[in-house]
PDB file of N, CA and C in Angstrom:
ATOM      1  N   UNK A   1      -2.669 -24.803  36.231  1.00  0.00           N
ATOM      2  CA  UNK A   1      -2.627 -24.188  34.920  1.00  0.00           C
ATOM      3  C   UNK A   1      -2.563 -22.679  35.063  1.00  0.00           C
ATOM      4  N   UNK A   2      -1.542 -22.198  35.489  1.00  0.00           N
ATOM      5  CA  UNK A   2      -0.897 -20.611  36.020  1.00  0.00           C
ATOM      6  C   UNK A   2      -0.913 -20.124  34.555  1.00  0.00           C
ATOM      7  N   UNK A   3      -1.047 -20.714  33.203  1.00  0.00           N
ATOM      8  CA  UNK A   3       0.035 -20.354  32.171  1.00  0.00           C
ATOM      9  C   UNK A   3      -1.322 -19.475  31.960  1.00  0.00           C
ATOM     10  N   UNK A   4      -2.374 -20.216  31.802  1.00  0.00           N
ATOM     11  CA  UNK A   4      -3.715 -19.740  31.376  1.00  0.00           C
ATOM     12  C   UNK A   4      -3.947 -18.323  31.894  1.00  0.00           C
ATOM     13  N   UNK A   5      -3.988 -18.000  33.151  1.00  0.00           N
ATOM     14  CA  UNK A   5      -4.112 -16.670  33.649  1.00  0.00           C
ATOM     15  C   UNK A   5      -3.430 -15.937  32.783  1.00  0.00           C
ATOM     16  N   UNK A   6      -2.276 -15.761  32.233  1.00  0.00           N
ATOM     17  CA  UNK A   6      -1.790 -14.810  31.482  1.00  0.00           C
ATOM     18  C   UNK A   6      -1.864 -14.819  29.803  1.00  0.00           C
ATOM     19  N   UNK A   7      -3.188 -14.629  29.782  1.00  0.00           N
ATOM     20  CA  UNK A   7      -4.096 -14.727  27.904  1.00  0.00           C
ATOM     21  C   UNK A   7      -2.900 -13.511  27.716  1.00  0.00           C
ATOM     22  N   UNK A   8      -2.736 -12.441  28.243  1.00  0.00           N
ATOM     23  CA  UNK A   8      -2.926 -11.237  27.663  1.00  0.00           C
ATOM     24  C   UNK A   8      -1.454 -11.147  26.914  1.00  0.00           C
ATOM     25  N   UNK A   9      -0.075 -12.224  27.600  1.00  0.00           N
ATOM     26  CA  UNK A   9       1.334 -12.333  26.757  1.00  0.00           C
ATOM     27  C   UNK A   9       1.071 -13.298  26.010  1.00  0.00           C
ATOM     28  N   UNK A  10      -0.207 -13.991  25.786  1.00  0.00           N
ATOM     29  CA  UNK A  10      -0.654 -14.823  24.743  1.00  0.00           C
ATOM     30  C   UNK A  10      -0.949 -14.125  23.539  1.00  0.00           C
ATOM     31  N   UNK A  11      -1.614 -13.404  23.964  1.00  0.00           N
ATOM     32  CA  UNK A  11      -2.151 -12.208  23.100  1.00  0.00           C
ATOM     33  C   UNK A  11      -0.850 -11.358  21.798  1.00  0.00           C
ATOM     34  N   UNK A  12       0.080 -11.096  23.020  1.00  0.00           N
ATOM     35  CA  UNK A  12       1.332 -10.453  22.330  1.00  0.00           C
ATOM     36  C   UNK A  12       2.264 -11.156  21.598  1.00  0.00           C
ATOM     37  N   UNK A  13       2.266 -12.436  21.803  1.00  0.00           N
ATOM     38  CA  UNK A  13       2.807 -13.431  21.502  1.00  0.00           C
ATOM     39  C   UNK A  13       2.670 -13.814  20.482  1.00  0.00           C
ATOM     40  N   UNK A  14       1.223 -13.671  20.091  1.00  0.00           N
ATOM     41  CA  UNK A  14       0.272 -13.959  18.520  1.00  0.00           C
ATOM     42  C   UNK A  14       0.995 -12.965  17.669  1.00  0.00           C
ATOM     43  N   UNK A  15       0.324 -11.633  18.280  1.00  0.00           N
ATOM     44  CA  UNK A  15       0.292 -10.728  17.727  1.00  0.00           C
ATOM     45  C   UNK A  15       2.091 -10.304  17.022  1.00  0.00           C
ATOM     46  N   UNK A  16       2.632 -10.297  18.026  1.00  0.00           N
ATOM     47  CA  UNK A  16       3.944  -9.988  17.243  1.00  0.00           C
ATOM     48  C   UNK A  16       4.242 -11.219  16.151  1.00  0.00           C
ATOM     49  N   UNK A  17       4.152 -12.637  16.506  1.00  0.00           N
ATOM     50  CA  UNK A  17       4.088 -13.663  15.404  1.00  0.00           C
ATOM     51  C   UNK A  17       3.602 -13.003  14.054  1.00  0.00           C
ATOM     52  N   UNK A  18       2.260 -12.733  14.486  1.00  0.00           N
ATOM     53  CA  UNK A  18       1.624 -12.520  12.877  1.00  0.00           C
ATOM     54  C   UNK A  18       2.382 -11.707  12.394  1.00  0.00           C
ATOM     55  N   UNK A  19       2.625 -10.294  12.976  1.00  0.00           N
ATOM     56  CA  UNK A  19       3.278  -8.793  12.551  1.00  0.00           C
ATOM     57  C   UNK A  19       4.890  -9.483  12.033  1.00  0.00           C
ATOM     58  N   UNK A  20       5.414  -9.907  12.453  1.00  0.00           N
ATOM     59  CA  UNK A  20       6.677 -10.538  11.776  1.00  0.00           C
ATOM     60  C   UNK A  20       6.769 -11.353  10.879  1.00  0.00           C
ATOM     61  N   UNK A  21       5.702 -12.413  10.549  1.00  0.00           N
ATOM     62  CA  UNK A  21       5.530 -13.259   9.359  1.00  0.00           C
ATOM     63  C   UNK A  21       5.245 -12.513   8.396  1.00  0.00           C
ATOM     64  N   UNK A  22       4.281 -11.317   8.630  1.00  0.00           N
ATOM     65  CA  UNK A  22       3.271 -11.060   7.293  1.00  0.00           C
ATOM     66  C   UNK A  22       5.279  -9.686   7.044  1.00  0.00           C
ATOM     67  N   UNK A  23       5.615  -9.376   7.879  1.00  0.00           N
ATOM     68  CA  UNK A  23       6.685  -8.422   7.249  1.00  0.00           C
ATOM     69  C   UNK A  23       7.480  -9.742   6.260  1.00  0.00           C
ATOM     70  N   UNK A  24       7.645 -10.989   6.802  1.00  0.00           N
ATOM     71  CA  UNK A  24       8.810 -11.811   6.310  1.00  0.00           C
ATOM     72  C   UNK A  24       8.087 -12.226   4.856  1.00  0.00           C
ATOM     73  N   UNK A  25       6.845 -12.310   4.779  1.00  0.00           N
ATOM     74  CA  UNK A  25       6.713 -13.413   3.670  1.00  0.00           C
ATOM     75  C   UNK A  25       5.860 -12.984   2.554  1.00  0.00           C
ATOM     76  N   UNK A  26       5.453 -11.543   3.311  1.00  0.00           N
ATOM     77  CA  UNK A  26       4.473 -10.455   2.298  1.00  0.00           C
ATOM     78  C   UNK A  26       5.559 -10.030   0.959  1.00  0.00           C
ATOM     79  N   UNK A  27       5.026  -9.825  -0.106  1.00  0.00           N
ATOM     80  CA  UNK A  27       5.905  -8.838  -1.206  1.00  0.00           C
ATOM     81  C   UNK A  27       5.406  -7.915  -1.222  1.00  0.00           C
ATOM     82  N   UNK A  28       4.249  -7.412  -0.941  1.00  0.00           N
ATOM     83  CA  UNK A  28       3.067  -6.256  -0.755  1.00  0.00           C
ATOM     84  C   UNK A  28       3.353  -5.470  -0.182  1.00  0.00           C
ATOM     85  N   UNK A  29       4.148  -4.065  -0.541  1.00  0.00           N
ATOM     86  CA  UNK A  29       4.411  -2.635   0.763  1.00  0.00           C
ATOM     87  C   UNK A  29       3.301  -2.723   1.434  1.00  0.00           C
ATOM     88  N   UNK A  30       2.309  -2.601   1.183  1.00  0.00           N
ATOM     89  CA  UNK A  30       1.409  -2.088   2.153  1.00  0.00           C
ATOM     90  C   UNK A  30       1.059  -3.227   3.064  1.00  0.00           C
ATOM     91  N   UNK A  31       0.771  -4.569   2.779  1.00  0.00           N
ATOM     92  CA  UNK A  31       0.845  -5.839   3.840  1.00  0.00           C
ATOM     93  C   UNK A  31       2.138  -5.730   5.039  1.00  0.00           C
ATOM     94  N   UNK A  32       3.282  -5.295   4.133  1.00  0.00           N
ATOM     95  CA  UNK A  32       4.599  -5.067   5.588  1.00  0.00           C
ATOM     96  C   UNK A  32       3.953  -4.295   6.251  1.00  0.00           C
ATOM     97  N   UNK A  33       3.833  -3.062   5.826  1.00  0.00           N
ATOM     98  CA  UNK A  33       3.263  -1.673   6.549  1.00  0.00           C
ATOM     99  C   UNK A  33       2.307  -2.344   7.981  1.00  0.00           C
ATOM    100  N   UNK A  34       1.186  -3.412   6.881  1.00  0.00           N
ATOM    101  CA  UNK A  34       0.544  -3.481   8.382  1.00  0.00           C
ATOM    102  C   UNK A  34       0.973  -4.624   9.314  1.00  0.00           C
ATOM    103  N   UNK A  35       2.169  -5.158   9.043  1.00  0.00           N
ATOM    104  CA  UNK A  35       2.861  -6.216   9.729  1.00  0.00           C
ATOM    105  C   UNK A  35       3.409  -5.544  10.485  1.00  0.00           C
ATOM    106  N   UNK A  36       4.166  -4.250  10.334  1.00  0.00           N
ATOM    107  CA  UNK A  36       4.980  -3.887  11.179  1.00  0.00           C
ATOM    108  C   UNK A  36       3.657  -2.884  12.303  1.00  0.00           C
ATOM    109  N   UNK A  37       2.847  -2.730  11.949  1.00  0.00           N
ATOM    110  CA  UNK A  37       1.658  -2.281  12.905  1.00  0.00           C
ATOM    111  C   UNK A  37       1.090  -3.179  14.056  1.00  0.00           C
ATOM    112  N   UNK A  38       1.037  -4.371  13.746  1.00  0.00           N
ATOM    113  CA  UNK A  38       0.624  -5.414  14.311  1.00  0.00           C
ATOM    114  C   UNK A  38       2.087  -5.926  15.296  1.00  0.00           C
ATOM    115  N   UNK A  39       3.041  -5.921  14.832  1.00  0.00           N
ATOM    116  CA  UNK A  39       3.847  -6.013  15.595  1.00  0.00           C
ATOM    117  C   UNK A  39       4.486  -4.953  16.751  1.00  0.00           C
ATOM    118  N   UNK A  40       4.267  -3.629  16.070  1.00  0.00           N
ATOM    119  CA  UNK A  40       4.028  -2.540  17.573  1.00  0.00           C
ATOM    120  C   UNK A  40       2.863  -2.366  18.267  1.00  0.00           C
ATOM    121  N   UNK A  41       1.695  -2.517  17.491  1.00  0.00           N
ATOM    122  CA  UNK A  41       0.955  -3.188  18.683  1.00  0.00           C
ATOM    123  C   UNK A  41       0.954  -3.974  19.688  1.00  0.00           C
ATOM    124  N   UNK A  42       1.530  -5.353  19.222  1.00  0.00           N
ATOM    125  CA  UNK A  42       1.970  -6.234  20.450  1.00  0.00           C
ATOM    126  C   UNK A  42       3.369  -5.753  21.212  1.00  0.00           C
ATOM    127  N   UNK A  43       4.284  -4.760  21.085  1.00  0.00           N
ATOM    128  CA  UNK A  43       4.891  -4.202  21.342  1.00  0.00           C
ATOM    129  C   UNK A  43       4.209  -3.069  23.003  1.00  0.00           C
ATOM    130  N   UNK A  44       3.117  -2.622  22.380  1.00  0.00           N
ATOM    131  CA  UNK A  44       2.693  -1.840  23.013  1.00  0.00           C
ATOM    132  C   UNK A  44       1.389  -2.599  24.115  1.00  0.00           C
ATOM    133  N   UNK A  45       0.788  -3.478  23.864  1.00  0.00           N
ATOM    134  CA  UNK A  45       0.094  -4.165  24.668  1.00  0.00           C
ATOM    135  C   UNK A  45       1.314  -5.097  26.023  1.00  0.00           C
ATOM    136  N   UNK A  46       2.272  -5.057  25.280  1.00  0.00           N
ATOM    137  CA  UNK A  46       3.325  -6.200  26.205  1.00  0.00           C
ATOM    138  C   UNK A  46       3.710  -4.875  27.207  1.00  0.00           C
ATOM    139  N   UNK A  47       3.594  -3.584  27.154  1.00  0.00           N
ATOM    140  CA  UNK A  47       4.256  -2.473  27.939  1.00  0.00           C
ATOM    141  C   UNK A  47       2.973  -1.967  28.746  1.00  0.00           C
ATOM    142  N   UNK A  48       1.875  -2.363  28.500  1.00  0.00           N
ATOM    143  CA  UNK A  48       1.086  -1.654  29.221  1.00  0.00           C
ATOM    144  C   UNK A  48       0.312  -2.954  30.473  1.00  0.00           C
ATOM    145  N   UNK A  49       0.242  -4.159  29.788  1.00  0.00           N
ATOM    146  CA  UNK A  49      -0.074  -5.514  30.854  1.00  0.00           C
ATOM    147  C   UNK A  49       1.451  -5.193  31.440  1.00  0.00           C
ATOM    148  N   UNK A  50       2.783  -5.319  31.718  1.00  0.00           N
ATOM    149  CA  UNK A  50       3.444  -5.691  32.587  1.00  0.00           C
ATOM    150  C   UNK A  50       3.619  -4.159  33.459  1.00  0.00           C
ATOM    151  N   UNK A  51       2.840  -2.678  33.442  1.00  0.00           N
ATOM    152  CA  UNK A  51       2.746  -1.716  34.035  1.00  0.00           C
ATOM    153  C   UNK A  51       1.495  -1.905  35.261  1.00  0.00           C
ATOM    154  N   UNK A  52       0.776  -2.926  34.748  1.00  0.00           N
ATOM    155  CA  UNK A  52      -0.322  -2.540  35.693  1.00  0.00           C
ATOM    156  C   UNK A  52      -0.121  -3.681  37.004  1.00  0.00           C
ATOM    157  N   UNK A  53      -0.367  -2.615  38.367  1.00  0.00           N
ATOM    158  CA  UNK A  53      -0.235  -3.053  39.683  1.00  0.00           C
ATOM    159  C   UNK A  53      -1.321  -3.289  40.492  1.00  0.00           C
ATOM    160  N   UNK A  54      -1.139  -4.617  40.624  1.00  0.00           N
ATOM    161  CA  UNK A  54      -2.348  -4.928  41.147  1.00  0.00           C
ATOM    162  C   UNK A  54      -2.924  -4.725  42.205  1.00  0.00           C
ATOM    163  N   UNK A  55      -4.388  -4.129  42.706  1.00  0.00           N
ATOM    164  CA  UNK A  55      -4.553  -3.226  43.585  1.00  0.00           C
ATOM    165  C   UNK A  55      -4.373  -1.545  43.852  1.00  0.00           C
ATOM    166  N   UNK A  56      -3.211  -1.462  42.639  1.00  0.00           N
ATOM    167  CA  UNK A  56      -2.696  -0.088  42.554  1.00  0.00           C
ATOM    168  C   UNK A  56      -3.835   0.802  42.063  1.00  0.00           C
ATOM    169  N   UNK A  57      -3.396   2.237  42.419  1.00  0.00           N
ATOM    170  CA  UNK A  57      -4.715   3.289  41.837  1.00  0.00           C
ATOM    171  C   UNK A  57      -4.001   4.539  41.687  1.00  0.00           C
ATOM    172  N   UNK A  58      -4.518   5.118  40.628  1.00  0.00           N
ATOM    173  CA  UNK A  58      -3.597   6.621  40.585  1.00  0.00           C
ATOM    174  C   UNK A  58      -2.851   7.006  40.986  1.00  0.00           C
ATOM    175  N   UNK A  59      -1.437   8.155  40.581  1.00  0.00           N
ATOM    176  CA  UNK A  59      -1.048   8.270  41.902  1.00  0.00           C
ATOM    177  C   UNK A  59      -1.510   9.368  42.485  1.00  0.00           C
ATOM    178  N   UNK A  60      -3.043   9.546  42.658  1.00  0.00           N
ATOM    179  CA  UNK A  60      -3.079  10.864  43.914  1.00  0.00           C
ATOM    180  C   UNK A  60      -2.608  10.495  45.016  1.00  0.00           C
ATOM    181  N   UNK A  61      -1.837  11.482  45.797  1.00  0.00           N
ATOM    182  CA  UNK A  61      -1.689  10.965  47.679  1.00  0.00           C
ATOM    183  C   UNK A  61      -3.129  11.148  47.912  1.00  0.00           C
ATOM    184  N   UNK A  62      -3.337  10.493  48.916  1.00  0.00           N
ATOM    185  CA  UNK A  62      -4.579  10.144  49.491  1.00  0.00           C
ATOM    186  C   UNK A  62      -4.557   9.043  50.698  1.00  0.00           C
ATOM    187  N   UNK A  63      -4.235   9.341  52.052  1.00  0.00           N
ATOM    188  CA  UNK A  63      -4.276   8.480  53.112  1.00  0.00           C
ATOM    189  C   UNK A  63      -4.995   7.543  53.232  1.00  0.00           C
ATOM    190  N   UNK A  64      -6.002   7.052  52.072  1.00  0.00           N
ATOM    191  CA  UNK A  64      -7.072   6.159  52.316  1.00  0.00           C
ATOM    192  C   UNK A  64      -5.953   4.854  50.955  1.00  0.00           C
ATOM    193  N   UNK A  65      -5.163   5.389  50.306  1.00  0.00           N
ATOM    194  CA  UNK A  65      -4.309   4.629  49.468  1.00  0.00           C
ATOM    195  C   UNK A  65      -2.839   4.180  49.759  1.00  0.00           C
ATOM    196  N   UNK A  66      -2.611   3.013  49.434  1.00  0.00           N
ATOM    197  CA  UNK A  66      -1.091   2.861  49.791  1.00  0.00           C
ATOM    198  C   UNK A  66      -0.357   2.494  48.799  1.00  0.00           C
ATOM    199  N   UNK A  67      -0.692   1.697  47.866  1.00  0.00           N
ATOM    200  CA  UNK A  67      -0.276   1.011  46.350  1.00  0.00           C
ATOM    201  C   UNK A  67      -0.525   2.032  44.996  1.00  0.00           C
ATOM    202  N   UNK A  68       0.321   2.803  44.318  1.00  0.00           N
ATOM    203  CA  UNK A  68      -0.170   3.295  43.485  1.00  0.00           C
ATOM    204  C   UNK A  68       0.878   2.873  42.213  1.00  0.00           C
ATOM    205  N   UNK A  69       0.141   3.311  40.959  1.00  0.00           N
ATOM    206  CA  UNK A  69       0.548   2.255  39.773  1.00  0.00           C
ATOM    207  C   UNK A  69       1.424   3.838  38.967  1.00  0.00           C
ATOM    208  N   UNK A  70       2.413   3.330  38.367  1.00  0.00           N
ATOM    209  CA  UNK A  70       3.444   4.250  37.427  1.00  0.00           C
ATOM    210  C   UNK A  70       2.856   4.674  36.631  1.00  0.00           C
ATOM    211  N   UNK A  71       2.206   5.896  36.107  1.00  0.00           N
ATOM    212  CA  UNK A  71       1.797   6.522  35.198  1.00  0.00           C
ATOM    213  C   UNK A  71       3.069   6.669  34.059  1.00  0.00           C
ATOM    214  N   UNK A  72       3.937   6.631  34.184  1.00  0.00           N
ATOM    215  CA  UNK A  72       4.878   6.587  33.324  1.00  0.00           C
ATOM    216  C   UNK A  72       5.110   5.768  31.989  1.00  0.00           C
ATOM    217  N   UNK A  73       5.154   4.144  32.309  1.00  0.00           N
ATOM    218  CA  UNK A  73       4.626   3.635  30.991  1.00  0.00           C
ATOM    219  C   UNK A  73       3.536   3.738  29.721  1.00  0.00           C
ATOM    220  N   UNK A  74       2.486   4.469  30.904  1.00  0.00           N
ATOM    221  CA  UNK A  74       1.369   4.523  29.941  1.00  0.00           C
ATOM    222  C   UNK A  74       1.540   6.031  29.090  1.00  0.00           C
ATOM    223  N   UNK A  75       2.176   7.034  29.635  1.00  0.00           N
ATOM    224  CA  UNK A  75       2.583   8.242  28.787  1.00  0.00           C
ATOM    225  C   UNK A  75       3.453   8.166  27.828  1.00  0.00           C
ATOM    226  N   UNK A  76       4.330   7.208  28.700  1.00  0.00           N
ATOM    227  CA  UNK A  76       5.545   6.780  27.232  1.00  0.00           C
ATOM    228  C   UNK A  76       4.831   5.769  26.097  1.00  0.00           C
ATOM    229  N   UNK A  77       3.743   4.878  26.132  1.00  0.00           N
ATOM    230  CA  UNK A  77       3.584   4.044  25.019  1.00  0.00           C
ATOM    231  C   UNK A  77       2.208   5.279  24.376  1.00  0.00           C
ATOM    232  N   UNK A  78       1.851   6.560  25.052  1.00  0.00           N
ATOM    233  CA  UNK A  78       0.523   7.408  24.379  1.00  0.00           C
ATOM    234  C   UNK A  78       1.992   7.751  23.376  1.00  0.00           C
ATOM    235  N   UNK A  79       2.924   8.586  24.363  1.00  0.00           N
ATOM    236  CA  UNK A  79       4.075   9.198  22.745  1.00  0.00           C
ATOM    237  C   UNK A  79       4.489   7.895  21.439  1.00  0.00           C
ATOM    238  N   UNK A  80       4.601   6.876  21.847  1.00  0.00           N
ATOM    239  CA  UNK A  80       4.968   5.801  20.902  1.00  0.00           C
ATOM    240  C   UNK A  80       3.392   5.702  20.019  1.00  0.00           C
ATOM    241  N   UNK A  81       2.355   5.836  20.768  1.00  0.00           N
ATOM    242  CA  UNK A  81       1.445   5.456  19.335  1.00  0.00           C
ATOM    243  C   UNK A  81       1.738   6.698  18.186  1.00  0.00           C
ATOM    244  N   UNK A  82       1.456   8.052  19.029  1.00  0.00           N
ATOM    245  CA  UNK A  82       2.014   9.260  18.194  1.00  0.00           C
ATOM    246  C   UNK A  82       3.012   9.040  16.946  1.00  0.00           C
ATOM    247  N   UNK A  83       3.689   8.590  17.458  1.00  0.00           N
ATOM    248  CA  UNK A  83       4.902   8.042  16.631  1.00  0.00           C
ATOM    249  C   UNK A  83       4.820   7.016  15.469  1.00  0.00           C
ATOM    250  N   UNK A  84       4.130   6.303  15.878  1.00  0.00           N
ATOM    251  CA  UNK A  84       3.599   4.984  15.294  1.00  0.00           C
ATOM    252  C   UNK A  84       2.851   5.582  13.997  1.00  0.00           C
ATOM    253  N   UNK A  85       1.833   6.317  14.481  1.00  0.00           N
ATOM    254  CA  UNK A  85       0.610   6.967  13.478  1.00  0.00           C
ATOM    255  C   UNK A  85       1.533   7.509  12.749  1.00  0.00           C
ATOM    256  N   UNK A  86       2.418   8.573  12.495  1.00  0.00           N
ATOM    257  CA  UNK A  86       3.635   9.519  11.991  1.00  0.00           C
ATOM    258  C   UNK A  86       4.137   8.601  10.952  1.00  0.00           C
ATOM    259  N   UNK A  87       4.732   7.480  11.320  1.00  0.00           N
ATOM    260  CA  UNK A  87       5.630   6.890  10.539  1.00  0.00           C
ATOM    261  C   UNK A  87       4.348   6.090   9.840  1.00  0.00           C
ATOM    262  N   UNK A  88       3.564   5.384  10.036  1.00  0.00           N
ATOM    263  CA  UNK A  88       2.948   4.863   9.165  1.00  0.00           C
ATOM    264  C   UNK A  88       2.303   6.014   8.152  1.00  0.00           C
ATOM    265  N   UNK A  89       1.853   6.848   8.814  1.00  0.00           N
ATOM    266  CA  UNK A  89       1.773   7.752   7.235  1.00  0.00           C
ATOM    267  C   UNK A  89       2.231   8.138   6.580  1.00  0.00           C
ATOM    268  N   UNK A  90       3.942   7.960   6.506  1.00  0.00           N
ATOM    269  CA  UNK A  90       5.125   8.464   6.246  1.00  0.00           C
ATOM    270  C   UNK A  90       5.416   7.083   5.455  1.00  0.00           C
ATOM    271  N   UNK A  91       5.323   6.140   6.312  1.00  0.00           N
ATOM    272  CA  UNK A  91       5.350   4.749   5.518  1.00  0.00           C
ATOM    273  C   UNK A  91       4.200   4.662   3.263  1.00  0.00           C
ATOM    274  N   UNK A  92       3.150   4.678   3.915  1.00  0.00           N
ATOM    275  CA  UNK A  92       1.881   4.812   3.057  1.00  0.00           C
ATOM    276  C   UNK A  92       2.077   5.938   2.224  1.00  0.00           C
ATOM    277  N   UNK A  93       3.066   6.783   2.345  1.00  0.00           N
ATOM    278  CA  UNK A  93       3.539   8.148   1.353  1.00  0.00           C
ATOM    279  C   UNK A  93       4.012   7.717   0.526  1.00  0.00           C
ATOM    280  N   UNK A  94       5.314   7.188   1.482  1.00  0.00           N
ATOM    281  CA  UNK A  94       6.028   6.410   0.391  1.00  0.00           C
ATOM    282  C   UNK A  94       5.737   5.372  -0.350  1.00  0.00           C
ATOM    283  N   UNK A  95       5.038   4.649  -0.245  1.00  0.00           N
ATOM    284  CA  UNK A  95       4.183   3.507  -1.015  1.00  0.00           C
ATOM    285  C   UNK A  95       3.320   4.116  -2.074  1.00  0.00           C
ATOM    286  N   UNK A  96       2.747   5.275  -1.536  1.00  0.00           N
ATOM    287  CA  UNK A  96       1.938   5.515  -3.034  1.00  0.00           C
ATOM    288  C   UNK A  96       2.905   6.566  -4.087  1.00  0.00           C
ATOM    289  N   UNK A  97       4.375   6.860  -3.703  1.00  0.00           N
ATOM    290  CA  UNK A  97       5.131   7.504  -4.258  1.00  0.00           C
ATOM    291  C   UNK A  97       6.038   6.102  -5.219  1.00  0.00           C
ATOM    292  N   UNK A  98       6.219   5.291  -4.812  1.00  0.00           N
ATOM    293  CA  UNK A  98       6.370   4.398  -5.417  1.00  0.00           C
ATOM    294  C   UNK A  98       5.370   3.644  -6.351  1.00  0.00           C
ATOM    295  N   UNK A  99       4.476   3.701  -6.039  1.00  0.00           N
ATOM    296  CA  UNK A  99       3.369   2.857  -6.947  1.00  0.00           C
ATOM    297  C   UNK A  99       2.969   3.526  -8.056  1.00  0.00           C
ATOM    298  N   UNK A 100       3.283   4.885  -7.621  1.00  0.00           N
ATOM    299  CA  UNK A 100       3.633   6.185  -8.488  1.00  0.00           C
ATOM    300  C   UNK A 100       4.951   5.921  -9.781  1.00  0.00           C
ATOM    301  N   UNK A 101       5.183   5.539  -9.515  1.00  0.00           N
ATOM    302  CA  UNK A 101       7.224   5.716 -10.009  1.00  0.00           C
ATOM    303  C   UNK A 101       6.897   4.232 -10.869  1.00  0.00           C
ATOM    304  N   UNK A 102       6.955   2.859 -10.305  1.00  0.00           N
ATOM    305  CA  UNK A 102       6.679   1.636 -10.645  1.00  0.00           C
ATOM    306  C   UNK A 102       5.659   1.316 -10.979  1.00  0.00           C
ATOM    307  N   UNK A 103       4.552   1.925 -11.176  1.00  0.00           N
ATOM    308  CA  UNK A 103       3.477   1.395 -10.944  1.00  0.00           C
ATOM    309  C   UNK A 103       2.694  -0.203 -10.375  1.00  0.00           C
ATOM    310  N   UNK A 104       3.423  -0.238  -9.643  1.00  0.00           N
ATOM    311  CA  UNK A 104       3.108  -1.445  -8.826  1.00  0.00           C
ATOM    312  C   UNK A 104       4.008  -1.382  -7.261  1.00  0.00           C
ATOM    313  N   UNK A 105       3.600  -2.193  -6.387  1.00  0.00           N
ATOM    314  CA  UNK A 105       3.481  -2.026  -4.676  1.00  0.00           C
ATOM    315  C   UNK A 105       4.422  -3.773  -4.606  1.00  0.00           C
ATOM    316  N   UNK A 106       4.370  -4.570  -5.077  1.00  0.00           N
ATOM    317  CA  UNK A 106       5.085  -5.404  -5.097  1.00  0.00           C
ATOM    318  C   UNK A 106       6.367  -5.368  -5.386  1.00  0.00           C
ATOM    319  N   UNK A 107       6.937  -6.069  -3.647  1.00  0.00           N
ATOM    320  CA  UNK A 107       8.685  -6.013  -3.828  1.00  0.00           C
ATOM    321  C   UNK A 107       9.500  -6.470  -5.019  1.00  0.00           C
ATOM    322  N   UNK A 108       8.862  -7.863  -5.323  1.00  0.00           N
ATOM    323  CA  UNK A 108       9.668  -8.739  -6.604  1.00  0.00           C
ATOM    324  C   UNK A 108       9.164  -8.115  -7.931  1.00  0.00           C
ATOM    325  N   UNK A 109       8.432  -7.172  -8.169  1.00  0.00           N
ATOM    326  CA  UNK A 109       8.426  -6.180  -9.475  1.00  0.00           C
ATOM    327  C   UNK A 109       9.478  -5.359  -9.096  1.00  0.00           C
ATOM    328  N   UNK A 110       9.560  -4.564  -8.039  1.00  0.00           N
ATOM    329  CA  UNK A 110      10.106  -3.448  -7.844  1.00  0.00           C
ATOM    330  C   UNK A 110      11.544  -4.101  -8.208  1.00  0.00           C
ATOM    331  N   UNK A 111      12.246  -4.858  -7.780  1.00  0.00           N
ATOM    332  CA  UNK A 111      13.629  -5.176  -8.086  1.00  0.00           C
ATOM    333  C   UNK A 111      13.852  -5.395  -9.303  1.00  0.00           C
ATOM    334  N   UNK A 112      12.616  -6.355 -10.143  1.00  0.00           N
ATOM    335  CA  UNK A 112      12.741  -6.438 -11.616  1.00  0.00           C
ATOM    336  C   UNK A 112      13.061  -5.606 -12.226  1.00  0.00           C
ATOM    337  N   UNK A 113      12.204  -4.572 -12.107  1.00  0.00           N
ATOM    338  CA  UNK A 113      11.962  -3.190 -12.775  1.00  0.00           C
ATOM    339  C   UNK A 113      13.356  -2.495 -12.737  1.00  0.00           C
ATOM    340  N   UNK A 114      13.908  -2.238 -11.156  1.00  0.00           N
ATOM    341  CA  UNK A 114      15.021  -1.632 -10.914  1.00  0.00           C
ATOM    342  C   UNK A 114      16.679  -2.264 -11.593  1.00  0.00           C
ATOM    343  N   UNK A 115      16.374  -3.285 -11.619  1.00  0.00           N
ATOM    344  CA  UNK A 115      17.348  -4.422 -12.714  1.00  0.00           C
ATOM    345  C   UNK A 115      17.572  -3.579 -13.712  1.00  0.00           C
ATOM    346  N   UNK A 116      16.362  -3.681 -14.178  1.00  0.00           N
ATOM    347  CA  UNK A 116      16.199  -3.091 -16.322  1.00  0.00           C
ATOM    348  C   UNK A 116      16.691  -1.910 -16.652  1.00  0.00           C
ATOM    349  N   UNK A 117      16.571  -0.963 -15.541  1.00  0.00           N
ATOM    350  CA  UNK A 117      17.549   0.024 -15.717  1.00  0.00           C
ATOM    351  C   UNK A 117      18.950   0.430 -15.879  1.00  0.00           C
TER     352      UNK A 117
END
């Protein structure tokens, strides 16, 4: 049972599931919002389990080390949360600029509404 050792693409596996259902089946801006969070999360957990080397350690040189692990993924997914945080507040702007305008956050109002015009 090899499959078991690897909870952690179990993990991502969920996680992007949920983050893609709740975008598919939510009418709620702000429920997508956090669907699509949940789904770069598992985005970002799937980039940081397949970076890590086992046995590996920093890369200082150091003659007492021979295996060292890519610091690289993990700088590139710190700029992607950056990013992440950015747009979701950029996301949540626009949601309360709309809820503003429509007064309501629900997709199937919003089209109603936009109809009547």
């Amino acid at each position: 049972m090899a499959w078991l050792g690897l909870y952690n693409y179990w993990v991502v596996i969920f996680l992007m599931m949920a983050g893609f259902y709740a975008v598919i089946t939510r009418g709620n801006l702000v429920k997508k919002i956090v669907g699509l969070n949940l789904f770069q999360t598992s985005v970002f957990i799937l980039y940081i389990s397949m970076s890590k080397v086992q046995g590996g350690t920093a890369p200082i040189v150091d003659n007492e080390f021979a295996i060292y692990s890519n610091p690289l993924p993990h700088v590139l997914i710190l700029t992607a949360i950056v990013v992440g945080v950015a747009t979701t507040a950029l996301g949540l702007a626009l949601v309360v600029r709309i809820r503003e305008s429509y007064g309501t956050v629900e997709e199937d109002e919003i089209h109603h509404l936009d109809k009547s015009f």
